[in-house]
Each structure stands twice: as C-alpha cells, then as structure tokens.
PDB file of N, CA and C in Angstrom:
ATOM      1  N   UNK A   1      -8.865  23.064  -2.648  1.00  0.00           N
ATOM      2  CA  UNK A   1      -8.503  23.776  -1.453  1.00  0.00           C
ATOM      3  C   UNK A   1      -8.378  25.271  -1.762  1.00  0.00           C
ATOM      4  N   UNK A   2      -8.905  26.223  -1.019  1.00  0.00           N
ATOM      5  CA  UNK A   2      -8.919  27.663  -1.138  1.00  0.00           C
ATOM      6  C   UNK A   2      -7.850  28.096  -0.659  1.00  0.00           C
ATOM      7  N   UNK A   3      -7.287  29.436  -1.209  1.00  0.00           N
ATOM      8  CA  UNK A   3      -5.818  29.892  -0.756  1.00  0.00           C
ATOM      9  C   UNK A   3      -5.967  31.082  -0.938  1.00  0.00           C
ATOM     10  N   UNK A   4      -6.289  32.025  -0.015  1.00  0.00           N
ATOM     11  CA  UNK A   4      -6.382  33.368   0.379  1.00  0.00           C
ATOM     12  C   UNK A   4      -5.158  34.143   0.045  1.00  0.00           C
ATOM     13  N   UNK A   5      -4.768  35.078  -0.426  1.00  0.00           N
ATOM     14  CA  UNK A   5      -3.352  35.661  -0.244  1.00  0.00           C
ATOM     15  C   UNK A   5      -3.704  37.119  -0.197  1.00  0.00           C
ATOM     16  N   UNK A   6      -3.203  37.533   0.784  1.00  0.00           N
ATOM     17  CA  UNK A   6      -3.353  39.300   0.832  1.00  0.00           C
ATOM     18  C   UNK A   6      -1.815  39.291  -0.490  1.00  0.00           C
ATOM     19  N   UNK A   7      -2.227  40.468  -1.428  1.00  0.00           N
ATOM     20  CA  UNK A   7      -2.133  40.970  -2.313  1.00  0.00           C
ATOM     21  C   UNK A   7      -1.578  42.580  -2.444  1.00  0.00           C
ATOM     22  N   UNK A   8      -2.140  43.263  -1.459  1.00  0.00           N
ATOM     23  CA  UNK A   8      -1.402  44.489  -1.847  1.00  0.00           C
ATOM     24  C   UNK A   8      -2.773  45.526  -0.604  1.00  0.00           C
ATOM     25  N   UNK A   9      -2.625  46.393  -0.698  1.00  0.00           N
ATOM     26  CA  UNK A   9      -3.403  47.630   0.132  1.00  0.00           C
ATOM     27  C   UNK A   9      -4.550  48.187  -0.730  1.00  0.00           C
ATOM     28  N   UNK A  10      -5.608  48.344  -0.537  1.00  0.00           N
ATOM     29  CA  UNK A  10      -6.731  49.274  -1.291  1.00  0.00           C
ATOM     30  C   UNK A  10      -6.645  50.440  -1.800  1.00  0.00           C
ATOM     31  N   UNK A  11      -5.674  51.241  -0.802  1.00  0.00           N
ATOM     32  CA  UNK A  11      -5.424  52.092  -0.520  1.00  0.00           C
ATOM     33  C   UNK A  11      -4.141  52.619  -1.902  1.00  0.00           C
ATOM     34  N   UNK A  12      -3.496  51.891  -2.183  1.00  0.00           N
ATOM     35  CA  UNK A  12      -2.616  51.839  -3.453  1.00  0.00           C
ATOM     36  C   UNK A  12      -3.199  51.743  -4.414  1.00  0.00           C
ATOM     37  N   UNK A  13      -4.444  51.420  -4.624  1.00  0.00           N
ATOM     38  CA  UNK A  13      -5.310  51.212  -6.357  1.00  0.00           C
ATOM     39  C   UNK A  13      -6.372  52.146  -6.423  1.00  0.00           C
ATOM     40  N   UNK A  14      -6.008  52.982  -7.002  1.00  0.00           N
ATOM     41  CA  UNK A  14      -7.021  54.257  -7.714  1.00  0.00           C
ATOM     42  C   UNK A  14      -8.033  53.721  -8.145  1.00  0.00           C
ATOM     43  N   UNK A  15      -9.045  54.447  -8.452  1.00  0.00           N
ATOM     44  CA  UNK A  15     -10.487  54.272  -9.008  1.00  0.00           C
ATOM     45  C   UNK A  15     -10.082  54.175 -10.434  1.00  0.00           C
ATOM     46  N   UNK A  16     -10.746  53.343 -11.578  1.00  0.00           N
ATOM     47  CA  UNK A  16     -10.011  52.919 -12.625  1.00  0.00           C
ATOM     48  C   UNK A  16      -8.171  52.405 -13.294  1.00  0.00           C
ATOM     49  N   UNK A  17      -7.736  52.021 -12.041  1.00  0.00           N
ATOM     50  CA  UNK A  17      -6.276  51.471 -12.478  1.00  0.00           C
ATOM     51  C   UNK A  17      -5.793  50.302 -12.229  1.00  0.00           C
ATOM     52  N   UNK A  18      -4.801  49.671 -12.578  1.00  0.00           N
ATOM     53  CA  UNK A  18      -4.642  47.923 -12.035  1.00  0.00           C
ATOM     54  C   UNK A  18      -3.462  47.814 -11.543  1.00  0.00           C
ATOM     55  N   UNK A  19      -3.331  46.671 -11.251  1.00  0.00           N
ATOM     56  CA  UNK A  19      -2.102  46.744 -10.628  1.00  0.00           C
ATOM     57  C   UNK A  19      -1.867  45.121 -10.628  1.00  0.00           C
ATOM     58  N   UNK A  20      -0.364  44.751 -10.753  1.00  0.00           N
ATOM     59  CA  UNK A  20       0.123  43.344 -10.868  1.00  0.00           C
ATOM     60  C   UNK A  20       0.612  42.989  -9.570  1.00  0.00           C
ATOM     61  N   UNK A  21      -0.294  41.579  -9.395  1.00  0.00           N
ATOM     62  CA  UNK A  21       0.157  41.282  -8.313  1.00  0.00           C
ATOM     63  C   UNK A  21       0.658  39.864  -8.163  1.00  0.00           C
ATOM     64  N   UNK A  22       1.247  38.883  -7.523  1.00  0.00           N
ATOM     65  CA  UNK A  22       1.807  37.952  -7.258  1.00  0.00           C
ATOM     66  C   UNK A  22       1.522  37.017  -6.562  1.00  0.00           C
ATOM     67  N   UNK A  23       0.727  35.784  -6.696  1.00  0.00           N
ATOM     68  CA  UNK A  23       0.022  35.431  -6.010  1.00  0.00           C
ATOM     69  C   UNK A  23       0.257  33.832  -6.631  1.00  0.00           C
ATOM     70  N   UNK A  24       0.662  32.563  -5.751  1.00  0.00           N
ATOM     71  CA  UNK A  24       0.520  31.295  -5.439  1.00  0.00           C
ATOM     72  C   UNK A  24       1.617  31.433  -7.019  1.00  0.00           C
ATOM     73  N   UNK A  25       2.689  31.485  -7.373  1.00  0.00           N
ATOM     74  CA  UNK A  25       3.593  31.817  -8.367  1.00  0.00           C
ATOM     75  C   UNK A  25       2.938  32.222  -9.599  1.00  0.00           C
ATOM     76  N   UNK A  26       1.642  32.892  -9.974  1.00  0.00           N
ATOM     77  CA  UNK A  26       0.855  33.471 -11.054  1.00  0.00           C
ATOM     78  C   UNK A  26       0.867  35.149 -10.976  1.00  0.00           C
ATOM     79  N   UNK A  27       1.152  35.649 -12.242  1.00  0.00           N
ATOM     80  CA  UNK A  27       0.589  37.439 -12.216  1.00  0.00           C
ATOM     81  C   UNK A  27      -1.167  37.081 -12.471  1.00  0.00           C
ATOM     82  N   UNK A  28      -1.529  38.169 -11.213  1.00  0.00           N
ATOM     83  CA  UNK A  28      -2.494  38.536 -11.421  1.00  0.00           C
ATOM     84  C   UNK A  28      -2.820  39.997 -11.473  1.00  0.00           C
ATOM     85  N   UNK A  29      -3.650  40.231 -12.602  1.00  0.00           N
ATOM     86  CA  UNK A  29      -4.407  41.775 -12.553  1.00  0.00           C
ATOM     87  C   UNK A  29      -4.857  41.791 -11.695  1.00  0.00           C
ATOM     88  N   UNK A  30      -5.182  42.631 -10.748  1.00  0.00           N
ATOM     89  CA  UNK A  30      -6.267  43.578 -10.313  1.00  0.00           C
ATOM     90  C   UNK A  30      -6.283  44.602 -10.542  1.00  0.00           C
ATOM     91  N   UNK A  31      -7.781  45.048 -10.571  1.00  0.00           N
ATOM     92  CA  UNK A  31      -8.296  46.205 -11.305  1.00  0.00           C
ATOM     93  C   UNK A  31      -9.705  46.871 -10.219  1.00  0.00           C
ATOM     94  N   UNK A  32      -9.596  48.412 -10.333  1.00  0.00           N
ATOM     95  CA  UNK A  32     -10.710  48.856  -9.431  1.00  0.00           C
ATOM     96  C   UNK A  32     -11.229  49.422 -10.279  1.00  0.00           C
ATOM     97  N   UNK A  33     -12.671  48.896 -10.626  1.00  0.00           N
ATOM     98  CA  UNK A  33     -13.626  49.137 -11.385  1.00  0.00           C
ATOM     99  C   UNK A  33     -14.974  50.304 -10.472  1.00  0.00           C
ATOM    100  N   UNK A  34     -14.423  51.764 -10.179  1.00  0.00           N
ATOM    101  CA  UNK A  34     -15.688  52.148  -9.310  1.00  0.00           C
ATOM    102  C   UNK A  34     -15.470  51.670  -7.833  1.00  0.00           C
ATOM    103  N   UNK A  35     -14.795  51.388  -7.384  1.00  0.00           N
ATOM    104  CA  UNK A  35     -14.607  51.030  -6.225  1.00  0.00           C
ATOM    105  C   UNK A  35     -14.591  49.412  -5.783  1.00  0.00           C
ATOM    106  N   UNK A  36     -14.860  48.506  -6.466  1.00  0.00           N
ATOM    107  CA  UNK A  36     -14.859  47.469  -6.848  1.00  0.00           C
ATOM    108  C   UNK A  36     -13.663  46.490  -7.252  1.00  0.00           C
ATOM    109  N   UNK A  37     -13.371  45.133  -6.954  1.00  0.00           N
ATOM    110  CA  UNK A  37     -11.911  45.116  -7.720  1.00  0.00           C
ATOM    111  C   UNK A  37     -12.271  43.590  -7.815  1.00  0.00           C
ATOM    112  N   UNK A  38     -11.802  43.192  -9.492  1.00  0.00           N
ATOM    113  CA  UNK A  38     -11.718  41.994  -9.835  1.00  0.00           C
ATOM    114  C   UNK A  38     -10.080  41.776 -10.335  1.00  0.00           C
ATOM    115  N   UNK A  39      -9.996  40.419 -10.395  1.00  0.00           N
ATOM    116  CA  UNK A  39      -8.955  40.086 -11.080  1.00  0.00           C
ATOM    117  C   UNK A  39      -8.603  38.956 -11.438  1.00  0.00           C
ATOM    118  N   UNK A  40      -8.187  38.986 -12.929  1.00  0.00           N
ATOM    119  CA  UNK A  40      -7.937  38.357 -14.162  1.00  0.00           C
ATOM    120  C   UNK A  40      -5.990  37.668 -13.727  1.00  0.00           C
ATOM    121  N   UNK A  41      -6.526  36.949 -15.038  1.00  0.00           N
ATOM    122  CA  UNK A  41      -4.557  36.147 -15.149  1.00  0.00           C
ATOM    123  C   UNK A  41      -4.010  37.846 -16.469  1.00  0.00           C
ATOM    124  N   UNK A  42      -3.145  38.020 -15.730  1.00  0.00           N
ATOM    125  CA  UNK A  42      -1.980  39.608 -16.393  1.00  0.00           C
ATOM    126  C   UNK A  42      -1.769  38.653 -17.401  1.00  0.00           C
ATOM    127  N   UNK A  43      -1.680  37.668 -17.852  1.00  0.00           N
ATOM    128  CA  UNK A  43      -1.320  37.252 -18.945  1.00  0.00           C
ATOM    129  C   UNK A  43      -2.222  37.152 -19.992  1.00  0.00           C
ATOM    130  N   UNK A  44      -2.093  37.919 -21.579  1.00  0.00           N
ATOM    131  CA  UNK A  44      -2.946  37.199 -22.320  1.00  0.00           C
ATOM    132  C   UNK A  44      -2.919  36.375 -22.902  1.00  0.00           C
ATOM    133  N   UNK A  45      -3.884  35.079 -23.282  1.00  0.00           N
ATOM    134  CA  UNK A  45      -3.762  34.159 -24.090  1.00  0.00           C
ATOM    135  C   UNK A  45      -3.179  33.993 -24.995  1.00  0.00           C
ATOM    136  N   UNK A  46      -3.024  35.294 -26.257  1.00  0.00           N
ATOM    137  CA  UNK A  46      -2.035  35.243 -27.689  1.00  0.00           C
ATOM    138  C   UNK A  46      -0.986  35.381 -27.464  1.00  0.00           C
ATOM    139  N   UNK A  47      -0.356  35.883 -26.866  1.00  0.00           N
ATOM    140  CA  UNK A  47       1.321  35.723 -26.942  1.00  0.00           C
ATOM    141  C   UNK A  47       1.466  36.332 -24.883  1.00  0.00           C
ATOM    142  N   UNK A  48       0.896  36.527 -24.058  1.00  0.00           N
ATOM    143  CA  UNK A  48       1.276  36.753 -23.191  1.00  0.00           C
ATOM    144  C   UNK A  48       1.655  38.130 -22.619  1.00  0.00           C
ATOM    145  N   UNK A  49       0.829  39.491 -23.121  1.00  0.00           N
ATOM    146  CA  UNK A  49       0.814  40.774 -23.257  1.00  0.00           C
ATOM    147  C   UNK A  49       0.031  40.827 -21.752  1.00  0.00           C
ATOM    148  N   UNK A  50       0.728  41.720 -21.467  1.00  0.00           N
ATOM    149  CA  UNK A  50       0.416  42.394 -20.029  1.00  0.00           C
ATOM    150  C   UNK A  50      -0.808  43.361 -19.805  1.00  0.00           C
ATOM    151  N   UNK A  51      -1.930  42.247 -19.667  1.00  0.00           N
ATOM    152  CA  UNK A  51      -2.895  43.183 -19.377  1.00  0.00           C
ATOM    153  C   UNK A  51      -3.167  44.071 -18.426  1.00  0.00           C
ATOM    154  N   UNK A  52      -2.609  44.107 -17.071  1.00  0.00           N
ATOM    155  CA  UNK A  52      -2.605  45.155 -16.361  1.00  0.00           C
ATOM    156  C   UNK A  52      -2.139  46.388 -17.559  1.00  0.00           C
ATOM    157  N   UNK A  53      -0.938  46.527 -18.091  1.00  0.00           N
ATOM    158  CA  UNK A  53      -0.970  47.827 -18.447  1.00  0.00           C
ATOM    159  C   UNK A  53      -1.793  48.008 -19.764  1.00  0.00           C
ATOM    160  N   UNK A  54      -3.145  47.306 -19.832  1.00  0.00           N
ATOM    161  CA  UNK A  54      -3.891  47.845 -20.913  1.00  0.00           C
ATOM    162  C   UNK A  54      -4.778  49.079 -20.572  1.00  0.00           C
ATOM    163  N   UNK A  55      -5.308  49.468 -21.642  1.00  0.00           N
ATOM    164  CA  UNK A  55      -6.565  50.369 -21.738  1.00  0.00           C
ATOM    165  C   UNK A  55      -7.321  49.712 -21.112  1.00  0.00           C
ATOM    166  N   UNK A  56      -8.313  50.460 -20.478  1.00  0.00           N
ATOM    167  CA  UNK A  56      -9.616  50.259 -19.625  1.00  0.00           C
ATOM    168  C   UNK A  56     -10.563  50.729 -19.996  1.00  0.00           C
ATOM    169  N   UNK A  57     -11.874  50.454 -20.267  1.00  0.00           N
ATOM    170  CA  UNK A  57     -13.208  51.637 -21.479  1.00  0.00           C
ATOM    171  C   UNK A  57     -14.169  50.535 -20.312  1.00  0.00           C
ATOM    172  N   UNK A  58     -14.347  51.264 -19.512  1.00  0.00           N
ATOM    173  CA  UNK A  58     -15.689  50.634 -18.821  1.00  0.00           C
ATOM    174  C   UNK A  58     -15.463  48.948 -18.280  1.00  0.00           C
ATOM    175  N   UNK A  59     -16.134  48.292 -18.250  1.00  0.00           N
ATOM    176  CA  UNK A  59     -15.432  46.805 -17.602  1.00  0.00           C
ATOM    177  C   UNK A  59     -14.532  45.982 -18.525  1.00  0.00           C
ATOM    178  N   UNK A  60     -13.964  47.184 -19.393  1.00  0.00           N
ATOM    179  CA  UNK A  60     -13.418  45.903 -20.146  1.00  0.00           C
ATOM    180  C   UNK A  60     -11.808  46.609 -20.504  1.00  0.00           C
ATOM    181  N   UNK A  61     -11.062  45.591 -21.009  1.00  0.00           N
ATOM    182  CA  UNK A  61      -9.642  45.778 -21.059  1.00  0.00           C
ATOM    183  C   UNK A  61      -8.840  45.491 -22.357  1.00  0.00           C
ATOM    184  N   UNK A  62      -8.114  46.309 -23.076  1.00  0.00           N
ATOM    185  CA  UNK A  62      -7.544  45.813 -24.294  1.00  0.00           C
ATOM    186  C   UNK A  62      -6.283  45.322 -24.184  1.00  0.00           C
ATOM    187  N   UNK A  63      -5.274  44.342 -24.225  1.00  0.00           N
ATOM    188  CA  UNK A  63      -4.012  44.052 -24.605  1.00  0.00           C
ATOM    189  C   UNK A  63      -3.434  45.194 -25.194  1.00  0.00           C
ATOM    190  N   UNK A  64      -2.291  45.448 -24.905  1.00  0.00           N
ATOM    191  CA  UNK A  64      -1.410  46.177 -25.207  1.00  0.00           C
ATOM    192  C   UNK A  64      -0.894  46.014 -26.147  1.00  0.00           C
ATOM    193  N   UNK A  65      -0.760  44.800 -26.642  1.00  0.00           N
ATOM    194  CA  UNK A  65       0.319  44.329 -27.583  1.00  0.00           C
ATOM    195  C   UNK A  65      -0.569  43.725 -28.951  1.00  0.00           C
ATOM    196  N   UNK A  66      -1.289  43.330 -28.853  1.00  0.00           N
ATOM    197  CA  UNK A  66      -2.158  42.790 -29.990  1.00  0.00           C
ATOM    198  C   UNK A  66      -3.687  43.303 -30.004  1.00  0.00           C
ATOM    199  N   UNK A  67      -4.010  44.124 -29.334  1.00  0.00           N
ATOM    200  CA  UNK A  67      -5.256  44.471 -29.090  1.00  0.00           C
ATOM    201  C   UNK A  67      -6.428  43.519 -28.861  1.00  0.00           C
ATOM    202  N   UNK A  68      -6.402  42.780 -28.526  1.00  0.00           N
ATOM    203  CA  UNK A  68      -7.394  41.198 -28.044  1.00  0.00           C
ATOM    204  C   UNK A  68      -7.908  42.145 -26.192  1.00  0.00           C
ATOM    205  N   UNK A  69      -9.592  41.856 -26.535  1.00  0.00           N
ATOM    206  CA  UNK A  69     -10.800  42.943 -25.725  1.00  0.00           C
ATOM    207  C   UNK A  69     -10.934  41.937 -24.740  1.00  0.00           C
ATOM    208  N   UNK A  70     -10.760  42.114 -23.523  1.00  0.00           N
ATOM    209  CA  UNK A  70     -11.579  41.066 -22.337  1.00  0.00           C
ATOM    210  C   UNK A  70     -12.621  41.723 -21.464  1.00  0.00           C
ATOM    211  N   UNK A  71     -13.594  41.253 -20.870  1.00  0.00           N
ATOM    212  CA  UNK A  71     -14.445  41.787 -19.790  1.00  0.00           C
ATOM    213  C   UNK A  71     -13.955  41.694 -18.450  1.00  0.00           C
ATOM    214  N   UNK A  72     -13.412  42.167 -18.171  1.00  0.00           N
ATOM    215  CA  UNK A  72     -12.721  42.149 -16.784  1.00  0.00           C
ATOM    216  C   UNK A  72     -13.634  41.148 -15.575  1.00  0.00           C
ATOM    217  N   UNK A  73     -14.948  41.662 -15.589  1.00  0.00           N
ATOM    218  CA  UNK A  73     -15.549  40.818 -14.892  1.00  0.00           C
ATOM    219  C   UNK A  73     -16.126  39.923 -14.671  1.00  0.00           C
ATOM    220  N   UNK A  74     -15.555  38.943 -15.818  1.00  0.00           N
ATOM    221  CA  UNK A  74     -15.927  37.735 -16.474  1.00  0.00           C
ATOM    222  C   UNK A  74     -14.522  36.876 -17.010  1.00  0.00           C
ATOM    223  N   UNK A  75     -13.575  37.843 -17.298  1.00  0.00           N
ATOM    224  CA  UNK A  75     -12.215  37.053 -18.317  1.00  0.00           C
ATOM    225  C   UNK A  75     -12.939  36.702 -19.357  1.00  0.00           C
ATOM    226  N   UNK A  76     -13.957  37.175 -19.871  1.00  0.00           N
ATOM    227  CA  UNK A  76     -14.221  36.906 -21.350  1.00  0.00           C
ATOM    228  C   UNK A  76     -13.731  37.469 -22.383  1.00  0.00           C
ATOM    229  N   UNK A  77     -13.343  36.798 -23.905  1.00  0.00           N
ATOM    230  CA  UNK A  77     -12.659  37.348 -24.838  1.00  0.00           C
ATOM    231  C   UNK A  77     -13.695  38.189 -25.523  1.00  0.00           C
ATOM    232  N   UNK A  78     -13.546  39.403 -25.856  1.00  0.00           N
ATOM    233  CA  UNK A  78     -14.505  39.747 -26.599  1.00  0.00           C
ATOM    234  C   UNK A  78     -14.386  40.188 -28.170  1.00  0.00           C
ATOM    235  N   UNK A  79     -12.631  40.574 -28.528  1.00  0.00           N
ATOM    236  CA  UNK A  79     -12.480  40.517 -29.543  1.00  0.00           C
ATOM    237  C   UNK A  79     -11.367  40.243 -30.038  1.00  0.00           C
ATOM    238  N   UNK A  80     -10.195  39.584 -30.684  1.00  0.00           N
ATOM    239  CA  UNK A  80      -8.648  40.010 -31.451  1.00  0.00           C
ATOM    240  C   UNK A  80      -8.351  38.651 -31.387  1.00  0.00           C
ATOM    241  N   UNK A  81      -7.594  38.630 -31.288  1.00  0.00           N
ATOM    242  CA  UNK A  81      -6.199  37.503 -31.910  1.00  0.00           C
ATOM    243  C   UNK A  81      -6.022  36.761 -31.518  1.00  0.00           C
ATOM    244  N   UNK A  82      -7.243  36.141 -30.347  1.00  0.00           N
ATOM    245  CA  UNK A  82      -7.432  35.232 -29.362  1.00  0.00           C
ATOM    246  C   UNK A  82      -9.335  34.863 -29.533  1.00  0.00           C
ATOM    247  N   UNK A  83      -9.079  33.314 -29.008  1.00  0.00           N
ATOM    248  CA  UNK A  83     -10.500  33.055 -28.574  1.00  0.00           C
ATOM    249  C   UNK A  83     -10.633  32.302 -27.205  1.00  0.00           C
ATOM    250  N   UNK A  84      -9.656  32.190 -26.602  1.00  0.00           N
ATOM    251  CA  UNK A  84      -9.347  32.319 -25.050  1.00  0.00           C
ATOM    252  C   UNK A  84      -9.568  32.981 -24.021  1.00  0.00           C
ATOM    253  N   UNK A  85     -10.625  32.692 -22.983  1.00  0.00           N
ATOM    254  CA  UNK A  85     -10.843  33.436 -21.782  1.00  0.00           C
ATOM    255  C   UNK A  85      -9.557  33.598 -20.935  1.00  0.00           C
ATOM    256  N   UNK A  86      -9.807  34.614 -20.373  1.00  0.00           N
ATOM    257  CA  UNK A  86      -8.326  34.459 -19.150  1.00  0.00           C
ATOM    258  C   UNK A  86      -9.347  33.701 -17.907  1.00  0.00           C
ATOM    259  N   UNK A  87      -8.720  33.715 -16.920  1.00  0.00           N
ATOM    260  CA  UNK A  87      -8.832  33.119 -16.124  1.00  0.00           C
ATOM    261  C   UNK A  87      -9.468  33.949 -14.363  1.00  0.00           C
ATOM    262  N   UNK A  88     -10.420  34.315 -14.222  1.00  0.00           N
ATOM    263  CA  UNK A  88     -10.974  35.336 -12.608  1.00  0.00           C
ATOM    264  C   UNK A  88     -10.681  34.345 -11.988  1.00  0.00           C
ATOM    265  N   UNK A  89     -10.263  35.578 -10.562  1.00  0.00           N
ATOM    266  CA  UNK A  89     -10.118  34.950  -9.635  1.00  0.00           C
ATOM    267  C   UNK A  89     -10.863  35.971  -8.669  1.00  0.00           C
ATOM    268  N   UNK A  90     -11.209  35.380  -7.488  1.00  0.00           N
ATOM    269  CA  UNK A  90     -12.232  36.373  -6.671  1.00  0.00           C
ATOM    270  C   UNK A  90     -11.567  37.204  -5.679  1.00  0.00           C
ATOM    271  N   UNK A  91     -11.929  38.063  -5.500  1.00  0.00           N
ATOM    272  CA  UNK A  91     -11.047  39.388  -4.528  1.00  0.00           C
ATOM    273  C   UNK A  91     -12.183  39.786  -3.265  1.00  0.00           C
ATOM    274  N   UNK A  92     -11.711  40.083  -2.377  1.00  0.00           N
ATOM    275  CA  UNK A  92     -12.342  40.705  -1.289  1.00  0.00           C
ATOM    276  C   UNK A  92     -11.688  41.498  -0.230  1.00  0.00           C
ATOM    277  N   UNK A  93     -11.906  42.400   0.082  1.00  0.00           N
ATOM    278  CA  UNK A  93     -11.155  43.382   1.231  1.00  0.00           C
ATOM    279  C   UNK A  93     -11.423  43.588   2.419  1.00  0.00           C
ATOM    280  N   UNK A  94     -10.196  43.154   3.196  1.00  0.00           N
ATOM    281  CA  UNK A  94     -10.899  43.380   4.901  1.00  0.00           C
ATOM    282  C   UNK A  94      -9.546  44.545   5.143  1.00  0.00           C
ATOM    283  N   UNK A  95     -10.521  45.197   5.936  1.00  0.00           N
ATOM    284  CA  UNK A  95     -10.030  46.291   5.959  1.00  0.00           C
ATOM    285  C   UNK A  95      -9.312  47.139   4.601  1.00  0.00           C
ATOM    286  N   UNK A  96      -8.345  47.502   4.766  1.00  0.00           N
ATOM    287  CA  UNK A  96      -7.291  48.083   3.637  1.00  0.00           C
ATOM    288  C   UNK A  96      -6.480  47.075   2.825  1.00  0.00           C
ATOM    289  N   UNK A  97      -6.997  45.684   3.330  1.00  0.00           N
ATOM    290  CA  UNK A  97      -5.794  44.615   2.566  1.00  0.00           C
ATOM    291  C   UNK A  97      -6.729  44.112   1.424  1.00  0.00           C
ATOM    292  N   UNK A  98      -6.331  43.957   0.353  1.00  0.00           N
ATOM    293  CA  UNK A  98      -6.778  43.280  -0.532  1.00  0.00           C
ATOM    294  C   UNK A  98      -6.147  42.139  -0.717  1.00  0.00           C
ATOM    295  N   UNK A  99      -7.176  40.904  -0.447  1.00  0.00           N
ATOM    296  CA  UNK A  99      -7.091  39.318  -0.875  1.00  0.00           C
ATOM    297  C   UNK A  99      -7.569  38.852  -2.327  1.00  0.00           C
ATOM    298  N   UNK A 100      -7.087  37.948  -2.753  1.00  0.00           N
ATOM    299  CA  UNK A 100      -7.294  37.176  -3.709  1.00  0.00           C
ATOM    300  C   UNK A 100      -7.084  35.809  -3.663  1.00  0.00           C
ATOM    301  N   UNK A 101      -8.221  34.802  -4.702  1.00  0.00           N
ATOM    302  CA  UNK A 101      -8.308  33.847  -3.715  1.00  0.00           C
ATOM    303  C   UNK A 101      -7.654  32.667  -5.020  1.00  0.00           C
ATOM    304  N   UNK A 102      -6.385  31.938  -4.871  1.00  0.00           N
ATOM    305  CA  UNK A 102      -6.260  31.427  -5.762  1.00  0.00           C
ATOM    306  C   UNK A 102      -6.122  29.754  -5.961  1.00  0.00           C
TER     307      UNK A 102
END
C-alpha cells in the first residue's frame, strides 16, 4: 500500500542542502540535488550517523561520523565502514509541498 506524506515546503530546501524529515515514524533525508530532490533513510547503516548533515560532492553524500560514501540517487554504498545500501524513497512536488512516498 502507498503512503504519500507531505513532508515539508520546496521552498525551505536550497539548491544543494537536506533536510530531515519525518515520515510514517522513519527520518528521512531529503536532499535538492539542482533542483531535484531525492531521499534516502538519515540513518546510516554503521552505527546510525546522520546523513542529512553530511557533505555533499555532486550526487553523493559522506557520513559524518565514519565517513561511509552513498549515491544519493540510488542509496548505494560506495565506500567506508559499511556495505549496506540505505534505503530511497520517491519524492514529488505539487505545488510548493514536498511529498514522499513511504
């Protein structure tokens, strides 16, 4: 069963920044990639480091805490202390609201 949840405003997420959001009792990243916005589980696989507040280098995202690399637009691991994908979830915007679908 699909479960839509408006999430937060467009209008609040800058071009390259993320933001944690709350959705069906899970953190989720979202992130505006270029105008674009995907989003990942805020949690990482190795110990649970808050990827919203990681580095961002193009579609991809480092952990804060252990440095473990994901592709944002995939949840793929790409390098560290993990061999665990996170988990996408799909986003879409009507109007100024941003949904996520969990």
């Amino acid at each position: 069963m699909r479960n839509f949840i408006k999430v937060g405003k467009l209008s609040e997420l800058p071009h390259g920044q993320a933001k944690v959001v709350k959705a069906a009792g899970t953190e989720i990243a979202v992130f505006n990639l270029g105008g674009k916005l995907w989003a990942i589980d805020n949690a990482c696989p190795h110990v649970d480091g808050p990827l919203a507040e990681g580095d961002v280098c193009g579609d991809e995202v480092v952990c804060p805490w252990h440095g473990a690399r994901f592709k944002i637009t995939t949840g793929e691991v790409l390098d560290g202390p993990t061999n665990q994908n996170v988990h996408t979830y799909p986003v879409r915007i009507e109007g100024d609201e941003i949904i996520v679908e969990v």
